[in-house]
PDB file of N, CA and C in Angstrom:
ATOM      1  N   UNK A   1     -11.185  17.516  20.251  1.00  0.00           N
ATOM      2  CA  UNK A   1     -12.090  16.432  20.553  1.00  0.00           C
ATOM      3  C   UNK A   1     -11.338  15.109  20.471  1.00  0.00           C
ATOM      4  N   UNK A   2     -11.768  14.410  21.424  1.00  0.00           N
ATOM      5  CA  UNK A   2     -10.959  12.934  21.429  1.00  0.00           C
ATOM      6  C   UNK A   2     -11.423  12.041  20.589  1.00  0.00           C
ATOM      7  N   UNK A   3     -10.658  10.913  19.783  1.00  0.00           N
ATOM      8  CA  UNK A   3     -10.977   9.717  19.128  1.00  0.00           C
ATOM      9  C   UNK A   3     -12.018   8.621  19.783  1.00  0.00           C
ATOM     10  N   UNK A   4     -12.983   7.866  19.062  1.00  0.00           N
ATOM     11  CA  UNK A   4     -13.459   7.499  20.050  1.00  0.00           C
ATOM     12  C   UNK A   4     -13.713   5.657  19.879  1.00  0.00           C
ATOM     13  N   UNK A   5     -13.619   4.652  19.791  1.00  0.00           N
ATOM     14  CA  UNK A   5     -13.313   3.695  18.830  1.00  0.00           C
ATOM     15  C   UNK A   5     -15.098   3.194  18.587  1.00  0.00           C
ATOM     16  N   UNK A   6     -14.792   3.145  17.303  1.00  0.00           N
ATOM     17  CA  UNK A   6     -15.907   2.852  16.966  1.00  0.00           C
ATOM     18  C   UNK A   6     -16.199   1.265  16.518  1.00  0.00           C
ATOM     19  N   UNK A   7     -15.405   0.606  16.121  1.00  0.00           N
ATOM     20  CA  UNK A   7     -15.521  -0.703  15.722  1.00  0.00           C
ATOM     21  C   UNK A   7     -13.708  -1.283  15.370  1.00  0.00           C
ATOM     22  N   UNK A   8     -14.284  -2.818  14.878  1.00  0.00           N
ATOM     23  CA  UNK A   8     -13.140  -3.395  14.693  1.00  0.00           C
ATOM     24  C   UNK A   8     -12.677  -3.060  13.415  1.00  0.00           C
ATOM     25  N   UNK A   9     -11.254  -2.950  12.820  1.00  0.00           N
ATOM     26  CA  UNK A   9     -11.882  -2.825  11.374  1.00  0.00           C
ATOM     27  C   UNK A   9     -12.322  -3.616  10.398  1.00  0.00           C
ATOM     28  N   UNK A  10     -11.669  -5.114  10.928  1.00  0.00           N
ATOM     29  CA  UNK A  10     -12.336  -6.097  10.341  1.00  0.00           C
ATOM     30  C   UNK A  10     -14.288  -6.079  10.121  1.00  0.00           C
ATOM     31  N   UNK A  11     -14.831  -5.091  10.736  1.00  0.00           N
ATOM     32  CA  UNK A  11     -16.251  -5.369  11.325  1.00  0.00           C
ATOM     33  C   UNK A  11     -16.821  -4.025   9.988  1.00  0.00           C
ATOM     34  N   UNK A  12     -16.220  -3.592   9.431  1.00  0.00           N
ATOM     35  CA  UNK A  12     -16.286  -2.754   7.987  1.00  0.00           C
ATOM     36  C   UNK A  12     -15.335  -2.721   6.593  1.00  0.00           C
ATOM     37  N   UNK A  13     -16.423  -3.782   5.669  1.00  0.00           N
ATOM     38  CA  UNK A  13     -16.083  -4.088   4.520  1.00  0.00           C
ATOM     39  C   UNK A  13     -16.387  -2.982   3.407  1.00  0.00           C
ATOM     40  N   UNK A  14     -15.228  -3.297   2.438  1.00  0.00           N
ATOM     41  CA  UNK A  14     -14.791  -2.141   1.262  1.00  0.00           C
ATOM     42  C   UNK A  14     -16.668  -2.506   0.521  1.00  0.00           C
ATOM     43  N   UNK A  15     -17.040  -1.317   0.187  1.00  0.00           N
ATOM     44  CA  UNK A  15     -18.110  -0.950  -0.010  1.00  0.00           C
ATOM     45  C   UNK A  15     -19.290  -0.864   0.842  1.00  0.00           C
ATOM     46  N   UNK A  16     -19.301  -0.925   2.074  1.00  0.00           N
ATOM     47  CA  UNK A  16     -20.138  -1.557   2.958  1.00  0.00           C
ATOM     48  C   UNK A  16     -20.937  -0.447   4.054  1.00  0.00           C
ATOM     49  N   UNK A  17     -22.003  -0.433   4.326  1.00  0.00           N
ATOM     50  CA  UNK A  17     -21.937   0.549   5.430  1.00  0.00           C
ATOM     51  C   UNK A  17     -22.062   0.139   6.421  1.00  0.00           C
ATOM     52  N   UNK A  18     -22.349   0.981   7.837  1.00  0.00           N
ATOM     53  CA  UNK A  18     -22.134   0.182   9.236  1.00  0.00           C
ATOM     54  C   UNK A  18     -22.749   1.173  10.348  1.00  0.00           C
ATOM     55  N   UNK A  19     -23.694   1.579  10.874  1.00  0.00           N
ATOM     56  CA  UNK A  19     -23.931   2.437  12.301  1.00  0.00           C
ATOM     57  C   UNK A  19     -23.273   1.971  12.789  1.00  0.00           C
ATOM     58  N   UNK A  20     -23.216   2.785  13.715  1.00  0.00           N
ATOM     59  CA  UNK A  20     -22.685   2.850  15.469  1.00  0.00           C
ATOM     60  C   UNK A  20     -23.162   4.040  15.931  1.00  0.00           C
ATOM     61  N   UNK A  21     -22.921   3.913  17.421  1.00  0.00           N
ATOM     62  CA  UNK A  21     -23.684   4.974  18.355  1.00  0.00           C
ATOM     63  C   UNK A  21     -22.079   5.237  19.356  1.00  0.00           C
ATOM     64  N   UNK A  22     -21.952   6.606  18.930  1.00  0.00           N
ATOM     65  CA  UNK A  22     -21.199   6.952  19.795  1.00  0.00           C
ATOM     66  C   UNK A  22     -21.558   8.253  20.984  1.00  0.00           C
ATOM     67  N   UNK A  23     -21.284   8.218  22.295  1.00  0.00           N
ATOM     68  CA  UNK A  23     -21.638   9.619  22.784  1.00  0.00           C
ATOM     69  C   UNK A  23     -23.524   9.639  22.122  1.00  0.00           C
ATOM     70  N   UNK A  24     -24.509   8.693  22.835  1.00  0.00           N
ATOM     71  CA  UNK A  24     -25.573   8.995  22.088  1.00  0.00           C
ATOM     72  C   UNK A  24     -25.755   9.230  20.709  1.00  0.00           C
ATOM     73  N   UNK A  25     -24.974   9.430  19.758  1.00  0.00           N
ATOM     74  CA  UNK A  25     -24.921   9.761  18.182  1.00  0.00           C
ATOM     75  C   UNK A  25     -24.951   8.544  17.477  1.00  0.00           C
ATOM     76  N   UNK A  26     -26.115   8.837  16.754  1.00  0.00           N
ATOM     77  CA  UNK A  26     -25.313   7.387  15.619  1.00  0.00           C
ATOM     78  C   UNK A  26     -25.082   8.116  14.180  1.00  0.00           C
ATOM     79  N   UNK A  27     -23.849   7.228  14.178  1.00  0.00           N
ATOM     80  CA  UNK A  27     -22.502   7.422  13.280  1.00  0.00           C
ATOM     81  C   UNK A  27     -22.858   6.675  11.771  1.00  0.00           C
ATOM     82  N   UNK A  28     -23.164   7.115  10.651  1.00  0.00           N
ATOM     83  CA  UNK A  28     -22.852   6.000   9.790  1.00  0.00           C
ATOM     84  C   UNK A  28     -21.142   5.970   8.828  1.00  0.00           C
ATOM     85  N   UNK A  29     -20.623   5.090   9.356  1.00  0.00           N
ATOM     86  CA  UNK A  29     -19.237   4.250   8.618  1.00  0.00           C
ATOM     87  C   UNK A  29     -19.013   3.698   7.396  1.00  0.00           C
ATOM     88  N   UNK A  30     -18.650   3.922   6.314  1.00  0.00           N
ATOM     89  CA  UNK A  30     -18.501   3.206   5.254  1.00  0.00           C
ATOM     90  C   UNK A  30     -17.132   3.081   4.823  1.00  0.00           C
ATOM     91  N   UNK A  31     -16.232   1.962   4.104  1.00  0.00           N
ATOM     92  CA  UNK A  31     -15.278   2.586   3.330  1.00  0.00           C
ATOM     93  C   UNK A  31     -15.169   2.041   1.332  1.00  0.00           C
ATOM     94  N   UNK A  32     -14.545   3.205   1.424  1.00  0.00           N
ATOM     95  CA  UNK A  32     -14.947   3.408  -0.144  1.00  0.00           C
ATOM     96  C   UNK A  32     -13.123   3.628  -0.578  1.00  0.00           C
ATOM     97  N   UNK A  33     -12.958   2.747  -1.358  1.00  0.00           N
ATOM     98  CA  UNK A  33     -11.645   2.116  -1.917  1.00  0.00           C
ATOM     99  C   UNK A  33     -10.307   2.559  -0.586  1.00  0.00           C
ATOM    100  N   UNK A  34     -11.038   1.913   0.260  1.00  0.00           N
ATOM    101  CA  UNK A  34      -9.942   1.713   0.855  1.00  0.00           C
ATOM    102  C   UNK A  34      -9.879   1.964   2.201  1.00  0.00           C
ATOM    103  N   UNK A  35     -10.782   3.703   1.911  1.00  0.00           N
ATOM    104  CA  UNK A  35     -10.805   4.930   3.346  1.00  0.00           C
ATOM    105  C   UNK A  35     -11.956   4.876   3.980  1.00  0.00           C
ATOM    106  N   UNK A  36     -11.747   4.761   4.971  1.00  0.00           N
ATOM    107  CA  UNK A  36     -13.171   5.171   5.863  1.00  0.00           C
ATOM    108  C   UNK A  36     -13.529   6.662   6.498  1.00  0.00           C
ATOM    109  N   UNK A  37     -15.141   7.026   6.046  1.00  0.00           N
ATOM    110  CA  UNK A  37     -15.279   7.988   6.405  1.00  0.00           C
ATOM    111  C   UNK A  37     -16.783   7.783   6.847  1.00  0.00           C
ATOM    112  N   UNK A  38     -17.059   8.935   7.567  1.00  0.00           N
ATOM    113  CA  UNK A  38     -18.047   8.827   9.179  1.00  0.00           C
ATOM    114  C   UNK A  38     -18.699   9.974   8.861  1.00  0.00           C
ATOM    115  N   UNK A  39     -19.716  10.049   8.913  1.00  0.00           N
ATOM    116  CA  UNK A  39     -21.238  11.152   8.651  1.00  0.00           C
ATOM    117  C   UNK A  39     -22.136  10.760   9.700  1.00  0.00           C
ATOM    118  N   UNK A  40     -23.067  11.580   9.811  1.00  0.00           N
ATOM    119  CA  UNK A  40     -24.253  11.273  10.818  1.00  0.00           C
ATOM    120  C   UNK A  40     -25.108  10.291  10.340  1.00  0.00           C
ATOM    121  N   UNK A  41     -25.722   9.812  10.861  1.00  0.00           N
ATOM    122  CA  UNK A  41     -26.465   8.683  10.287  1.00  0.00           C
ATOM    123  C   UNK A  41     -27.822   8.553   9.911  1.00  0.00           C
ATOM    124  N   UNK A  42     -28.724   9.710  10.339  1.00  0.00           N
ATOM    125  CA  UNK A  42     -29.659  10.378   9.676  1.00  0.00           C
ATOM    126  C   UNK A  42     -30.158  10.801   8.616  1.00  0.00           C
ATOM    127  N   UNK A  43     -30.610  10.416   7.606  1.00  0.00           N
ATOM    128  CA  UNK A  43     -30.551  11.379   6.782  1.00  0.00           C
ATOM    129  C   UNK A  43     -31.245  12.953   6.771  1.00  0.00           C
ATOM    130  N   UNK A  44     -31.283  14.052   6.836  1.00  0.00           N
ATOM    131  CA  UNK A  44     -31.928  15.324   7.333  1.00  0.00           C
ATOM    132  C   UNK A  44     -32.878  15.194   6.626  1.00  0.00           C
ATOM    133  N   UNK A  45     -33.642  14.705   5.483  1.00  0.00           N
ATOM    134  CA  UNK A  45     -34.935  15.339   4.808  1.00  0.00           C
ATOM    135  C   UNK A  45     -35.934  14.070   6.194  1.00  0.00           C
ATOM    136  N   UNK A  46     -35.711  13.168   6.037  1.00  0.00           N
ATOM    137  CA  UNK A  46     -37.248  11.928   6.796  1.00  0.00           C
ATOM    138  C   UNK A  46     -36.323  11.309   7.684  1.00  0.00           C
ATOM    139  N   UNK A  47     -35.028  10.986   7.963  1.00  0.00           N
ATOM    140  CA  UNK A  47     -34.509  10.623   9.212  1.00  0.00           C
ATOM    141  C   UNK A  47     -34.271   8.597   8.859  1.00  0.00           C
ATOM    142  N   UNK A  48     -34.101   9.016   7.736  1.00  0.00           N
ATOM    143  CA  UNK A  48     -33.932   7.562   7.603  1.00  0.00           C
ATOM    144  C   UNK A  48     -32.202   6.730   7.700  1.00  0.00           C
ATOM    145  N   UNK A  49     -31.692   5.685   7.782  1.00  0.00           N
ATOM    146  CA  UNK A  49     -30.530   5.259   8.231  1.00  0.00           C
ATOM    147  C   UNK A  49     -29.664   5.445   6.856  1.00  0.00           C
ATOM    148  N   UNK A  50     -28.857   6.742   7.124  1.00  0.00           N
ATOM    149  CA  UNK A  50     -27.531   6.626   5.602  1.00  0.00           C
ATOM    150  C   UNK A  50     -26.492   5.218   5.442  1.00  0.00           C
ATOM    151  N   UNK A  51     -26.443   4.487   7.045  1.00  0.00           N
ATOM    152  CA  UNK A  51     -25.587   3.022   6.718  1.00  0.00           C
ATOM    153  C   UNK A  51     -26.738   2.199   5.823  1.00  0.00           C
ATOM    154  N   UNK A  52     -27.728   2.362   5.712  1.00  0.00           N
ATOM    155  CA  UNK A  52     -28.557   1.284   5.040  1.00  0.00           C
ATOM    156  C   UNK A  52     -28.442   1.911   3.732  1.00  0.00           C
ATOM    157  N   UNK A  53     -28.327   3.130   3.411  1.00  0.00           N
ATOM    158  CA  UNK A  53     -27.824   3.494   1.559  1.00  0.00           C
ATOM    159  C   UNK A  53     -27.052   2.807   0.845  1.00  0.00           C
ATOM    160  N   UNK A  54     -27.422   3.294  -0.406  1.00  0.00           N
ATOM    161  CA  UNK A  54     -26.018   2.543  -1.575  1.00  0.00           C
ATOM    162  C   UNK A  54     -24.881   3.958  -1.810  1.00  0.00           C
ATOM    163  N   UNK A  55     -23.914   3.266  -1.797  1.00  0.00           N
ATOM    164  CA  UNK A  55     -22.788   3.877  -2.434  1.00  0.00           C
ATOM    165  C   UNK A  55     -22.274   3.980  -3.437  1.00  0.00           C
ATOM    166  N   UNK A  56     -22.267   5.533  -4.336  1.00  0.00           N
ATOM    167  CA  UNK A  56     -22.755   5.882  -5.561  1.00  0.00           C
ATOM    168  C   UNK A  56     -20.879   6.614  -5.557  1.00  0.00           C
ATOM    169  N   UNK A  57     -20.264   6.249  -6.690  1.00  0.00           N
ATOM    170  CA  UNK A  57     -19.505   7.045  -7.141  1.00  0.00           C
ATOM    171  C   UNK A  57     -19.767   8.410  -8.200  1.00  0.00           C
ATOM    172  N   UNK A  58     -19.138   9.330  -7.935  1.00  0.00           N
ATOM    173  CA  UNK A  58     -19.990  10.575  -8.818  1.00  0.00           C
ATOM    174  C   UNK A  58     -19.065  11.736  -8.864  1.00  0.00           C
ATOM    175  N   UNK A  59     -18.231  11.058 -10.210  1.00  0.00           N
ATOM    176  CA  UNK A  59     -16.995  11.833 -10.654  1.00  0.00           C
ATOM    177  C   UNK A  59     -16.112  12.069 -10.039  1.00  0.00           C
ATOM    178  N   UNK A  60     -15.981  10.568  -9.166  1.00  0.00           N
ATOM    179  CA  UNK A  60     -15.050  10.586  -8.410  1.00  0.00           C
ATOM    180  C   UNK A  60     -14.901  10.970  -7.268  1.00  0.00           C
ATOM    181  N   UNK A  61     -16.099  11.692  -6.254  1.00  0.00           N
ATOM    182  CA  UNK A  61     -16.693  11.947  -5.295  1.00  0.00           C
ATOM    183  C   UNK A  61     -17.656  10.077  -4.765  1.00  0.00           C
ATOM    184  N   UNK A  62     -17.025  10.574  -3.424  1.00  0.00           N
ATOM    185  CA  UNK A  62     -17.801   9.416  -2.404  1.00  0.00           C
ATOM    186  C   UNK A  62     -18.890  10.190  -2.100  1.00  0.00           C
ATOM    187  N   UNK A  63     -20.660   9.132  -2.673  1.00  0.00           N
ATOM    188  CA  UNK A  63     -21.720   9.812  -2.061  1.00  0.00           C
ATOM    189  C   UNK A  63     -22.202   8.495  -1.478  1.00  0.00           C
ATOM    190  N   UNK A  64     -23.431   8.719  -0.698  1.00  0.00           N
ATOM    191  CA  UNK A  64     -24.542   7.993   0.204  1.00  0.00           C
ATOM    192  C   UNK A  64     -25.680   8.284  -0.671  1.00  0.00           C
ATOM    193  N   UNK A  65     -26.111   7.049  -1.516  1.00  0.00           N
ATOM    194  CA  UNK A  65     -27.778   7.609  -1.444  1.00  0.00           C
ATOM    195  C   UNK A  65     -28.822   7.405  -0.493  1.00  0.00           C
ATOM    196  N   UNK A  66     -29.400   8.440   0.047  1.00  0.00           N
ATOM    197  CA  UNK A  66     -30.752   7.477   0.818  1.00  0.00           C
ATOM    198  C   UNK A  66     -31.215   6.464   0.464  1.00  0.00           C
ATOM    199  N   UNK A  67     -31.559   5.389   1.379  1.00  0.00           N
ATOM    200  CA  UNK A  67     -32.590   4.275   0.927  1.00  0.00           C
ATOM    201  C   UNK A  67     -33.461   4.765   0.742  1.00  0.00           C
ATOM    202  N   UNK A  68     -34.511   5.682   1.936  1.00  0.00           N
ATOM    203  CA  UNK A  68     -35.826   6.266   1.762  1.00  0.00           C
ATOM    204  C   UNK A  68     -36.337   6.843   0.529  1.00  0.00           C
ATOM    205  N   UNK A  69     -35.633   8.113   0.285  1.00  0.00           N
ATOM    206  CA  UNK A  69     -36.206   8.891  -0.933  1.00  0.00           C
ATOM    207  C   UNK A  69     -35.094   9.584  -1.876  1.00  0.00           C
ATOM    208  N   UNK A  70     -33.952   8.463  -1.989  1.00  0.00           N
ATOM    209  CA  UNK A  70     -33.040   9.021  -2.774  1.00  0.00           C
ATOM    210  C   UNK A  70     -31.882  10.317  -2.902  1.00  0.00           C
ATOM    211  N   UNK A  71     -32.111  11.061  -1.368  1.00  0.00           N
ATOM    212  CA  UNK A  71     -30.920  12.071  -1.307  1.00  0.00           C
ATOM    213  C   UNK A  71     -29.456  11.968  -1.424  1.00  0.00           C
ATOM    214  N   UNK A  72     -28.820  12.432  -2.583  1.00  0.00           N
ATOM    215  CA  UNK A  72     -27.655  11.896  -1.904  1.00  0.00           C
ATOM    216  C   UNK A  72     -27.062  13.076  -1.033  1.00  0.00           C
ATOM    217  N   UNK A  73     -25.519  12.520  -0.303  1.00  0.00           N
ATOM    218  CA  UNK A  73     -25.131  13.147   0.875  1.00  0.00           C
ATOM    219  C   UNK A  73     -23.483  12.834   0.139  1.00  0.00           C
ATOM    220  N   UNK A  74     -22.300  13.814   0.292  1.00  0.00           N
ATOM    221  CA  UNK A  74     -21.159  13.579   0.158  1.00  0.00           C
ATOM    222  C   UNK A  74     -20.558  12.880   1.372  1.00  0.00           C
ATOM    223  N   UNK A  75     -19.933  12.009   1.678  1.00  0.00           N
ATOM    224  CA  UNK A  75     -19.501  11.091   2.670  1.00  0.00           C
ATOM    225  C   UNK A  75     -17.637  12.107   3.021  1.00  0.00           C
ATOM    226  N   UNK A  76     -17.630  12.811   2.275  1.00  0.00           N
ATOM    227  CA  UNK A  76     -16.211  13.622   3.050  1.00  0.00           C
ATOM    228  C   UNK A  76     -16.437  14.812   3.636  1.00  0.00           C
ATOM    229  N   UNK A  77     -17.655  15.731   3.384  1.00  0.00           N
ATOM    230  CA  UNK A  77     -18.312  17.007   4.055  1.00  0.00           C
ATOM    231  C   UNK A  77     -19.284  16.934   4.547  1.00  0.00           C
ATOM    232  N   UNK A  78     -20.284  16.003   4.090  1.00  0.00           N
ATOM    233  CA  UNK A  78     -21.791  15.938   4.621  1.00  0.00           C
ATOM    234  C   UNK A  78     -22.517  17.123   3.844  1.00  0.00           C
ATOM    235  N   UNK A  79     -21.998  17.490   2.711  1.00  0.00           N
ATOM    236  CA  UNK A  79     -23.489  18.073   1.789  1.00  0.00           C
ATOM    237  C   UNK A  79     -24.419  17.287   1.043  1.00  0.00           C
ATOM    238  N   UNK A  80     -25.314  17.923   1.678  1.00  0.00           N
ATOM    239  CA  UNK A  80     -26.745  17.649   0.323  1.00  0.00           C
ATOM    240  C   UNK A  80     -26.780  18.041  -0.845  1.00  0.00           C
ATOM    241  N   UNK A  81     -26.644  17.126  -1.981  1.00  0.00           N
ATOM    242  CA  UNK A  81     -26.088  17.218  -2.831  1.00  0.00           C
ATOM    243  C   UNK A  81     -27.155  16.856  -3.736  1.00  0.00           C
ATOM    244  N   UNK A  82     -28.380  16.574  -3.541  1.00  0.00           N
ATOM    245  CA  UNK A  82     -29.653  16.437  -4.432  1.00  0.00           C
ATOM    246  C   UNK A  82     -30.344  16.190  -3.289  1.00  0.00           C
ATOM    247  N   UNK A  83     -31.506  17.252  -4.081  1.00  0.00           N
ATOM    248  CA  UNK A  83     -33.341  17.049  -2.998  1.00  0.00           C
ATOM    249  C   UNK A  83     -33.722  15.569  -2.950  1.00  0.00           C
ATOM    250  N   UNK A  84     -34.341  15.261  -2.035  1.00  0.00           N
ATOM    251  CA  UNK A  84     -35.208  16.216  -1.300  1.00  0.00           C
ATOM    252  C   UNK A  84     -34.616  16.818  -0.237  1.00  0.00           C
ATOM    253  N   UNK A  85     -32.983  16.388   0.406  1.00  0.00           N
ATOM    254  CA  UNK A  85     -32.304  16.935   1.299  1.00  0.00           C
ATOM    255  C   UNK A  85     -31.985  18.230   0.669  1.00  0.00           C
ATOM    256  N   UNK A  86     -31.885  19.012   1.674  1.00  0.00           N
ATOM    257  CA  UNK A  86     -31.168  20.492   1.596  1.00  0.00           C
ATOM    258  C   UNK A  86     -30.196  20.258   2.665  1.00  0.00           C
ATOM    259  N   UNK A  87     -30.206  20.359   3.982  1.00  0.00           N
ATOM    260  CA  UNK A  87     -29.581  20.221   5.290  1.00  0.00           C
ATOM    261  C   UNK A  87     -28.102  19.756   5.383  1.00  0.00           C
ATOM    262  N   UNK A  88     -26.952  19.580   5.166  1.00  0.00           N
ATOM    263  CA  UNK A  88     -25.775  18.470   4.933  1.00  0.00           C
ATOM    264  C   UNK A  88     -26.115  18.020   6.474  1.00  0.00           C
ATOM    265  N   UNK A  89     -25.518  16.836   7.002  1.00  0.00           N
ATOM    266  CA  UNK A  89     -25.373  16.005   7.743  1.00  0.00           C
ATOM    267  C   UNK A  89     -23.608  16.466   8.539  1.00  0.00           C
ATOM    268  N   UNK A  90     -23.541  15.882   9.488  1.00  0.00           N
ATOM    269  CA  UNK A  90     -21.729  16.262   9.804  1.00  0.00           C
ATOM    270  C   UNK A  90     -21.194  15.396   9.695  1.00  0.00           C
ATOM    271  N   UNK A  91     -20.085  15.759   8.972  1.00  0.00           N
ATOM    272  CA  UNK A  91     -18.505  14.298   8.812  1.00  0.00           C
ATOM    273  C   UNK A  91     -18.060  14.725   9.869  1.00  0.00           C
ATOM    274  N   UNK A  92     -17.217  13.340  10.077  1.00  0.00           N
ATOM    275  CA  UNK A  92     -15.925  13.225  11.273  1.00  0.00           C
ATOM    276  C   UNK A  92     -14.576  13.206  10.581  1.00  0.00           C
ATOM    277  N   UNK A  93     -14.012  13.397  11.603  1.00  0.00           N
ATOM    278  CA  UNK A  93     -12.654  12.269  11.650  1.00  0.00           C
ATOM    279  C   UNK A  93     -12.295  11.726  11.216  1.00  0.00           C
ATOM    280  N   UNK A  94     -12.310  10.572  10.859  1.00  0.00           N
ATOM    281  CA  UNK A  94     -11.614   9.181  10.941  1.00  0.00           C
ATOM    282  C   UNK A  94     -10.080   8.873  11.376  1.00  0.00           C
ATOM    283  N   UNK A  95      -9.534   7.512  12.187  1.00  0.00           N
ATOM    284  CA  UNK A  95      -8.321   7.041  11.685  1.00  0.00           C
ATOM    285  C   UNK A  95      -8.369   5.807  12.129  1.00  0.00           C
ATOM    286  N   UNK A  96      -7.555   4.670  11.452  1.00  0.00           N
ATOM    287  CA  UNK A  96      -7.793   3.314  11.851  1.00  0.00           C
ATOM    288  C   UNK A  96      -6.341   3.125  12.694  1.00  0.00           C
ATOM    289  N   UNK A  97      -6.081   2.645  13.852  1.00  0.00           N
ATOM    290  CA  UNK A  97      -5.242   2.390  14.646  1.00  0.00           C
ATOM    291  C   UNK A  97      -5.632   0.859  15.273  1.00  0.00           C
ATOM    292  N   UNK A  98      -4.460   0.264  15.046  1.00  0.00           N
ATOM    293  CA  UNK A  98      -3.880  -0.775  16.216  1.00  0.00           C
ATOM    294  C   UNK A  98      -5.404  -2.039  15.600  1.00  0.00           C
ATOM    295  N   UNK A  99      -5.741  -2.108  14.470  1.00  0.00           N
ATOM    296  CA  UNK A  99      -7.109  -2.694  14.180  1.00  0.00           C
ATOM    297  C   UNK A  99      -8.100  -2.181  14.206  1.00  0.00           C
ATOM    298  N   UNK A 100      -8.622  -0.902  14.987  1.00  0.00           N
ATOM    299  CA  UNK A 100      -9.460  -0.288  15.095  1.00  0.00           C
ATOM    300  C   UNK A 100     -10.338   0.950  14.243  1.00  0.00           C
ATOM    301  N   UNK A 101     -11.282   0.804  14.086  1.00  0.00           N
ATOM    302  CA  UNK A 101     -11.812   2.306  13.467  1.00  0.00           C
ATOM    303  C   UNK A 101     -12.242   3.201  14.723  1.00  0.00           C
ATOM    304  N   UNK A 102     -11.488   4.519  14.317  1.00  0.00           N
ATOM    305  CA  UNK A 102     -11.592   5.448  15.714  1.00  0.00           C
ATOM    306  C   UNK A 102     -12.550   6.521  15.242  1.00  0.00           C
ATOM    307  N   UNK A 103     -13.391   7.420  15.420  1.00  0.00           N
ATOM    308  CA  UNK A 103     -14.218   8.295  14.966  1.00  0.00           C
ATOM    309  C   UNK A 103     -13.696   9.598  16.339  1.00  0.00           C
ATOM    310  N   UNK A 104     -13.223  10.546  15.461  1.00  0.00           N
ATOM    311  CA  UNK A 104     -12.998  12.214  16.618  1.00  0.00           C
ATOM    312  C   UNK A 104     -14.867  12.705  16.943  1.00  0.00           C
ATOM    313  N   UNK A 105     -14.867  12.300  18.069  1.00  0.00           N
ATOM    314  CA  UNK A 105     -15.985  13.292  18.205  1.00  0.00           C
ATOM    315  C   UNK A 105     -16.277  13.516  19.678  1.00  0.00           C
TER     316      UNK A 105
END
């Protein structure tokens, strides 16, 4: 699958999240000390936006909590990692080139 650019990288700050719509999909972007990593942007239990979550460290694991109802989601596999989600979500890719954040999908 090809890279696909998703933003500038200036346009995603360290702790921060960010949609985008790639190929019809929207993408949620965050980076977390440093790295950026790309999940669906859905959350699977009510469909609410994972870029609008907080970012929870958890033993050293990168998670997403829902805004809606508190699921979190691992931001490097996309498991559901507490109810009310069961479902994981899909990670990407990532790589930042030439300024860019690129998402494989």
């Amino acid at each position: 699958m090809p890279f696909e650019k998703a933003c500038a990288s200036s346009e995603l700050a360290e702790g921060a999240g960010k949609c985008v719509t790639l190929r019809n999909k929207r993408i949620a972007l965050f980076r977390v000390h440093g790295k950026v990593h790309a999940i669906d942007d859905t959350c699977t239990h009510d469909e609410a936006s994972l870029a609008e979550g907080t970012l929870i460290d958890d033993d050293g694991r990168c998670v997403v909590e829902c805004p809606w109802h508190g699921a979190h989601f691992d931001l490097c596999t996309g498991a559901a990692l507490t109810l009310p989600a069961v479902t994981p979500v899909r990670a990407y890719a990532v790589r930042e080139t030439n300024g860019a954040i690129e998402v494989e999908i």
